[in-house]
N, C-alpha and C. Protein backbone atom coordinates (compact mmCIF):
# COMPACT_ATOMS: atom_id res chain seq x y z
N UNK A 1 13.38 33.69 29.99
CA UNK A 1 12.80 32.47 29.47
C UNK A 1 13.66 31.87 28.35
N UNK A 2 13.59 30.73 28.32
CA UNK A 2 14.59 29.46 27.06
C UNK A 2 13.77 29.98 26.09
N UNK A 3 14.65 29.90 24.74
CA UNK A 3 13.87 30.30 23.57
C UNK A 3 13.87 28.44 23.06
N UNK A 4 12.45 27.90 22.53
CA UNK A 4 11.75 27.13 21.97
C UNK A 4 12.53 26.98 20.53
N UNK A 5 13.05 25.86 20.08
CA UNK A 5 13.79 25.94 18.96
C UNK A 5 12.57 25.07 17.88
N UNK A 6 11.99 25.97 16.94
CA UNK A 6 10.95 24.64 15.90
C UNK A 6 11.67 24.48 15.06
N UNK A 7 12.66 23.95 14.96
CA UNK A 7 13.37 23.03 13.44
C UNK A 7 13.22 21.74 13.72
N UNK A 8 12.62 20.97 14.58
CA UNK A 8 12.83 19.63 14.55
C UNK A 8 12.33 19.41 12.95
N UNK A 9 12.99 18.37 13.28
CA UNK A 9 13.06 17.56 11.94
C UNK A 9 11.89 16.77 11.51
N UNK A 10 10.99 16.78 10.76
CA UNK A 10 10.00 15.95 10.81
C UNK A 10 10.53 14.60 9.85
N UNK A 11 10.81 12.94 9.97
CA UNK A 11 11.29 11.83 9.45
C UNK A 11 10.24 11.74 8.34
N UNK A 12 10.70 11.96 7.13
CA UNK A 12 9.72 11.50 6.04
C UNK A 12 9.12 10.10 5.75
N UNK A 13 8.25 9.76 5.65
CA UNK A 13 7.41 8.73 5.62
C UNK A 13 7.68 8.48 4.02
N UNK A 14 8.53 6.94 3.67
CA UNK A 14 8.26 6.70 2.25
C UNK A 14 7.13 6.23 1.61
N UNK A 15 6.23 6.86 0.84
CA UNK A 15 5.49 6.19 -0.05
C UNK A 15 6.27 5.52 -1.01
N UNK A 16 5.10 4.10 -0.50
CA UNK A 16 5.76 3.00 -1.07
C UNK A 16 5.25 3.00 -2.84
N UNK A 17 6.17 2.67 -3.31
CA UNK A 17 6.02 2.84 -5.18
C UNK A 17 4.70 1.48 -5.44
N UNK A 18 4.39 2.04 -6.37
CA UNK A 18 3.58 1.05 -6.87
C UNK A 18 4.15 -0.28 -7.97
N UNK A 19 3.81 -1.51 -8.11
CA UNK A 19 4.64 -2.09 -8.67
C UNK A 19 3.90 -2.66 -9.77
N UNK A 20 2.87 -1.97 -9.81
CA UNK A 20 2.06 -2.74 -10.92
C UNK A 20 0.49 -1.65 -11.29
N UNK A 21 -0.03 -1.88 -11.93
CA UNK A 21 -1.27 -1.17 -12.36
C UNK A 21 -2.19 -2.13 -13.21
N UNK A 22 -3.43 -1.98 -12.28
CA UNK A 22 -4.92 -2.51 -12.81
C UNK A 22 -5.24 -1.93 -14.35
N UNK A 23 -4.95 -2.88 -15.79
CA UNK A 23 -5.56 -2.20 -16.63
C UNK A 23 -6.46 -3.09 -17.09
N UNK A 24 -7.67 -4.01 -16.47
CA UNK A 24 -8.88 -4.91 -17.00
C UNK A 24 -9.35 -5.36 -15.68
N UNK A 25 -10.82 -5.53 -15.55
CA UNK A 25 -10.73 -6.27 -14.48
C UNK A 25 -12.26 -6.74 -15.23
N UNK A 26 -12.51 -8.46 -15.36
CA UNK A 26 -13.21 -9.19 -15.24
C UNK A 26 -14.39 -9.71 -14.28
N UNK A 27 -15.42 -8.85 -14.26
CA UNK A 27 -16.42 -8.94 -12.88
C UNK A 27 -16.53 -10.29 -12.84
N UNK A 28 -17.08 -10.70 -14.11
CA UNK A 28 -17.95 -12.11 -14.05
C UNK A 28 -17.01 -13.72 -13.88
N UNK A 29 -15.73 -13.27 -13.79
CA UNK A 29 -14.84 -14.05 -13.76
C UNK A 29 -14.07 -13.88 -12.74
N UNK A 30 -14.24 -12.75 -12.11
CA UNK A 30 -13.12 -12.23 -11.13
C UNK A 30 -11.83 -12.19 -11.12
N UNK A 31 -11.69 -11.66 -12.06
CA UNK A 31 -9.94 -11.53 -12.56
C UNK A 31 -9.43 -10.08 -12.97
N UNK A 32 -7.89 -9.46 -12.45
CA UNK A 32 -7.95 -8.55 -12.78
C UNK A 32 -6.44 -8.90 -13.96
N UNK A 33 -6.30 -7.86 -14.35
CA UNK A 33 -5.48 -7.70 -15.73
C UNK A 33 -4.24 -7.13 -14.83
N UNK A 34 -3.38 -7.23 -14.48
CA UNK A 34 -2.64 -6.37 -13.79
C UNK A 34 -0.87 -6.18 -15.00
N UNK A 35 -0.44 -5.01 -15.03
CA UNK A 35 0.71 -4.87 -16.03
C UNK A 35 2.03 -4.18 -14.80
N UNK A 36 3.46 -5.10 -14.67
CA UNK A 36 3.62 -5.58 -13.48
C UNK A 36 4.95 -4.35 -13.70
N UNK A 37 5.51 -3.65 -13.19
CA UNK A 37 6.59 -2.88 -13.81
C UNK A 37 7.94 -3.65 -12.46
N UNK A 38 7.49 -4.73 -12.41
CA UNK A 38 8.71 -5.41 -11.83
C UNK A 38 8.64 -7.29 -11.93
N UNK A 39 9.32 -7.90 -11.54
CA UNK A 39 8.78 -9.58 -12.20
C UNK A 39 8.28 -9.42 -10.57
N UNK A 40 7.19 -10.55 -10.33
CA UNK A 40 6.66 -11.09 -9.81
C UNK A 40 5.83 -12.06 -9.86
N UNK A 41 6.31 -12.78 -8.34
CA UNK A 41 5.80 -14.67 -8.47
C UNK A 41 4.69 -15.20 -7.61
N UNK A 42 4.05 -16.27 -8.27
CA UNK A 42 2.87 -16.70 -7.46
C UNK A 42 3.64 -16.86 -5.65
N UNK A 43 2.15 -16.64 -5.06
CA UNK A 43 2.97 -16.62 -3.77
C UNK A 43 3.11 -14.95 -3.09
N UNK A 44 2.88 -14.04 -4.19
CA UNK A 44 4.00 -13.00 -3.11
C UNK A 44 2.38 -12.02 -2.97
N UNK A 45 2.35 -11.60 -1.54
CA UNK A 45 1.46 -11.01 -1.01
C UNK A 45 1.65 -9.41 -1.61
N UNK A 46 0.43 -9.23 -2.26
CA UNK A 46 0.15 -7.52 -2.70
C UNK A 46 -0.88 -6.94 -2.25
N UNK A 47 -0.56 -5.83 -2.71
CA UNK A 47 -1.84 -5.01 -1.77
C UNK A 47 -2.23 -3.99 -3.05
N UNK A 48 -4.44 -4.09 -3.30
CA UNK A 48 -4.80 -3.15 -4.91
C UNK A 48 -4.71 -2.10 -3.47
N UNK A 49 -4.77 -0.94 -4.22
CA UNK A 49 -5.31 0.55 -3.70
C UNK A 49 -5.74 1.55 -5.10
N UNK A 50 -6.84 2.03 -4.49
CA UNK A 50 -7.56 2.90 -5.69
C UNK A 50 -8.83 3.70 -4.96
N UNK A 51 -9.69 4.43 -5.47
CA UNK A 51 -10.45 5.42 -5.17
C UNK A 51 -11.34 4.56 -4.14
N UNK A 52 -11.65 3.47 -4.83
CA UNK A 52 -12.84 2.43 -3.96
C UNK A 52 -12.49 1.00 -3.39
N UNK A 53 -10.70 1.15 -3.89
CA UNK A 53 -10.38 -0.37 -3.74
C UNK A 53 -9.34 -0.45 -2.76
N UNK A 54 -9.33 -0.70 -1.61
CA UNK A 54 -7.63 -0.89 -0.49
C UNK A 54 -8.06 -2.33 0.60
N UNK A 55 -7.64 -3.43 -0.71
CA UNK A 55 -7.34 -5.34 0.13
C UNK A 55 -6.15 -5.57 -0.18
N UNK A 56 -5.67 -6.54 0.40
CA UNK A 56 -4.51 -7.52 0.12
C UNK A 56 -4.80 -8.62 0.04
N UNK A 57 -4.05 -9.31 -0.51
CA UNK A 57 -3.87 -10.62 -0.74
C UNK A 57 -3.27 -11.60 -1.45
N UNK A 58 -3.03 -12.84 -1.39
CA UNK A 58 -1.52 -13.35 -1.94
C UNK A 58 -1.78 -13.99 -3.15
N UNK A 59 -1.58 -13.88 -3.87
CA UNK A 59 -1.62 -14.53 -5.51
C UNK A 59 -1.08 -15.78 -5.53
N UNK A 60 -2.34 -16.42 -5.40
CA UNK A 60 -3.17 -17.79 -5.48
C UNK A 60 -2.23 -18.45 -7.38
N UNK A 61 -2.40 -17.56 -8.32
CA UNK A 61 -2.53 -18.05 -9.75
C UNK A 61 -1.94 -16.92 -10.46
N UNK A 62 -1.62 -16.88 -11.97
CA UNK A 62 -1.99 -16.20 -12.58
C UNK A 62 -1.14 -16.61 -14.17
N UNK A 63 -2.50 -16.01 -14.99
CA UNK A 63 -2.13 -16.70 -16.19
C UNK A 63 -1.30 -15.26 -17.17
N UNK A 64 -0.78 -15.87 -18.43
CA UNK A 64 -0.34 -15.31 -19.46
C UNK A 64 -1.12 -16.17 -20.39
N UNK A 65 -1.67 -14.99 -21.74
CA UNK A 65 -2.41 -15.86 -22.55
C UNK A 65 -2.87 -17.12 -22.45
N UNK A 66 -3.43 -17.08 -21.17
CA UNK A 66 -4.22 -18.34 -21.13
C UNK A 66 -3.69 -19.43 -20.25
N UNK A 67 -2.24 -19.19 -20.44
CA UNK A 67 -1.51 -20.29 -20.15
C UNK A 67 -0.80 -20.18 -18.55
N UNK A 68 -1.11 -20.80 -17.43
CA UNK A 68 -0.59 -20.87 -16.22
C UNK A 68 0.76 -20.60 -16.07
N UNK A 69 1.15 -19.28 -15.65
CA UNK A 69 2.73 -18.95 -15.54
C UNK A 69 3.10 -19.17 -13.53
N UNK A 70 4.62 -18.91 -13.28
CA UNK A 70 4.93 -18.65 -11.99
C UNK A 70 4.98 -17.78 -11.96
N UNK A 71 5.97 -17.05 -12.84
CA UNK A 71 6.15 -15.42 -12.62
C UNK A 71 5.97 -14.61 -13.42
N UNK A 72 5.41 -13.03 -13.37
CA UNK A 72 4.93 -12.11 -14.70
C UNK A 72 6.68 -11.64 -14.26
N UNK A 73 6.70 -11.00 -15.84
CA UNK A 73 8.10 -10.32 -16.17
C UNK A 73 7.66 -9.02 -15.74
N UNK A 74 8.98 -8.29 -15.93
CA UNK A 74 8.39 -6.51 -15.59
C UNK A 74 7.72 -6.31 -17.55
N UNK A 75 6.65 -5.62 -16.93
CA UNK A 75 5.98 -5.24 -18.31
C UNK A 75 4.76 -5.86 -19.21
N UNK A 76 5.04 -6.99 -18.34
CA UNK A 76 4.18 -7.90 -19.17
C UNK A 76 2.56 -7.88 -17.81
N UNK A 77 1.49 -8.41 -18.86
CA UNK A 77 -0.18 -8.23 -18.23
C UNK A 77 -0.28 -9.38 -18.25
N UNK A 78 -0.70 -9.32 -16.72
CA UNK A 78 -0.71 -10.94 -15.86
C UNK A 78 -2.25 -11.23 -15.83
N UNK A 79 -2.85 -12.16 -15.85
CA UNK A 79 -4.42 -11.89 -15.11
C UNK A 79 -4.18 -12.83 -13.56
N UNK A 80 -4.82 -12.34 -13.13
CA UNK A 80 -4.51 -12.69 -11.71
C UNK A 80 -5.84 -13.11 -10.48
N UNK A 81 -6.32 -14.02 -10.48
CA UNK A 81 -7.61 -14.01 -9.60
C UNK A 81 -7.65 -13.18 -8.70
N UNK A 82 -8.81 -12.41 -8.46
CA UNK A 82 -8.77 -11.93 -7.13
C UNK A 82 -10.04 -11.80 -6.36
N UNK A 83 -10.59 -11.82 -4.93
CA UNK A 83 -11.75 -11.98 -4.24
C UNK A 83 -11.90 -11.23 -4.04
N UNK A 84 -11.76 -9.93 -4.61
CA UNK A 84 -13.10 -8.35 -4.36
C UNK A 84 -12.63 -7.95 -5.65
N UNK A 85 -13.60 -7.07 -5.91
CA UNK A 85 -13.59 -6.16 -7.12
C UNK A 85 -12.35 -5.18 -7.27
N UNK A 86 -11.74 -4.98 -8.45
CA UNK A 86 -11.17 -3.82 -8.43
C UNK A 86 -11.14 -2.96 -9.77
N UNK A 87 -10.48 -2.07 -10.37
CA UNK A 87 -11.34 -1.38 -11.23
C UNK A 87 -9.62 -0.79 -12.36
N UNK A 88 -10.32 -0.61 -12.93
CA UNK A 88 -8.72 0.13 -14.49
C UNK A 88 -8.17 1.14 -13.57
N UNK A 89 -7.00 1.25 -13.50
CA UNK A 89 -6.02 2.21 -12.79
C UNK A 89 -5.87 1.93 -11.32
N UNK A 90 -7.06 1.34 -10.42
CA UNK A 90 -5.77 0.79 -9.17
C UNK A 90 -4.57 0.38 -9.56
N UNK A 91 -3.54 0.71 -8.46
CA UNK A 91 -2.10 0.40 -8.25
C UNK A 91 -2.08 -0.94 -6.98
N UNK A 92 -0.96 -1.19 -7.67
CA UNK A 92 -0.47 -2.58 -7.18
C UNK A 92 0.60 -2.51 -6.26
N UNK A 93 0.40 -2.52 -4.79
CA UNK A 93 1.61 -3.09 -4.46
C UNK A 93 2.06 -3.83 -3.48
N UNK A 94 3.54 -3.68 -2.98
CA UNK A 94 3.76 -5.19 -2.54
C UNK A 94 3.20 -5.04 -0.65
N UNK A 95 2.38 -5.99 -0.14
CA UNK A 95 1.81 -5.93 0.67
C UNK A 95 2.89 -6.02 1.92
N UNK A 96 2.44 -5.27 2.83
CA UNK A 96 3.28 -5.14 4.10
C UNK A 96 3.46 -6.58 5.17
């Protein structure tokens, strides 16, 4: 009998990095606080994930102190509308 060789190789699957993190989220306003560890611009489709939270969706807005920006810098806390709930510590990232 052929001897059965098990070394195949299994192709690692990258988990994708997170590019941002939920630290506020505004029920009554529906806004989350998001602190961005890369720049990003209105327009670009993300995806929350967290214990209770896995939507996407494309960022409609988002302000800096108040004030209507295009793009958050890396580092800086964006607030960002969003249409479901999400909660302090979901991760942010960029949607498939």
């Amino acid at each position: 009998p052929r001897k059965i060789s098990k070394t195949r190789k299994t192709v690692g699957i990258k988990k994708p990095k997170p590019i941002g993190i939920v630290t506020h989220f505004y029920g009554n306003i529906g806004v989350a606080i998001v602190k961005f560890r890369m720049t990003v611009k209105v327009g670009t489709a993300i995806k929350f994930m967290g214990a209770t939270t896995d939507f996407a969706e494309t960022i409609q807005s988002m302000q800096f102190n108040h004030e209507a920006v295009k793009s958050a810098k890396k580092g800086q806390q964006i607030g960002i509308k969003v249409k479901k709930r999400v909660r302090e510590g979901d991760s942010v990232f960029l949607a498939e």
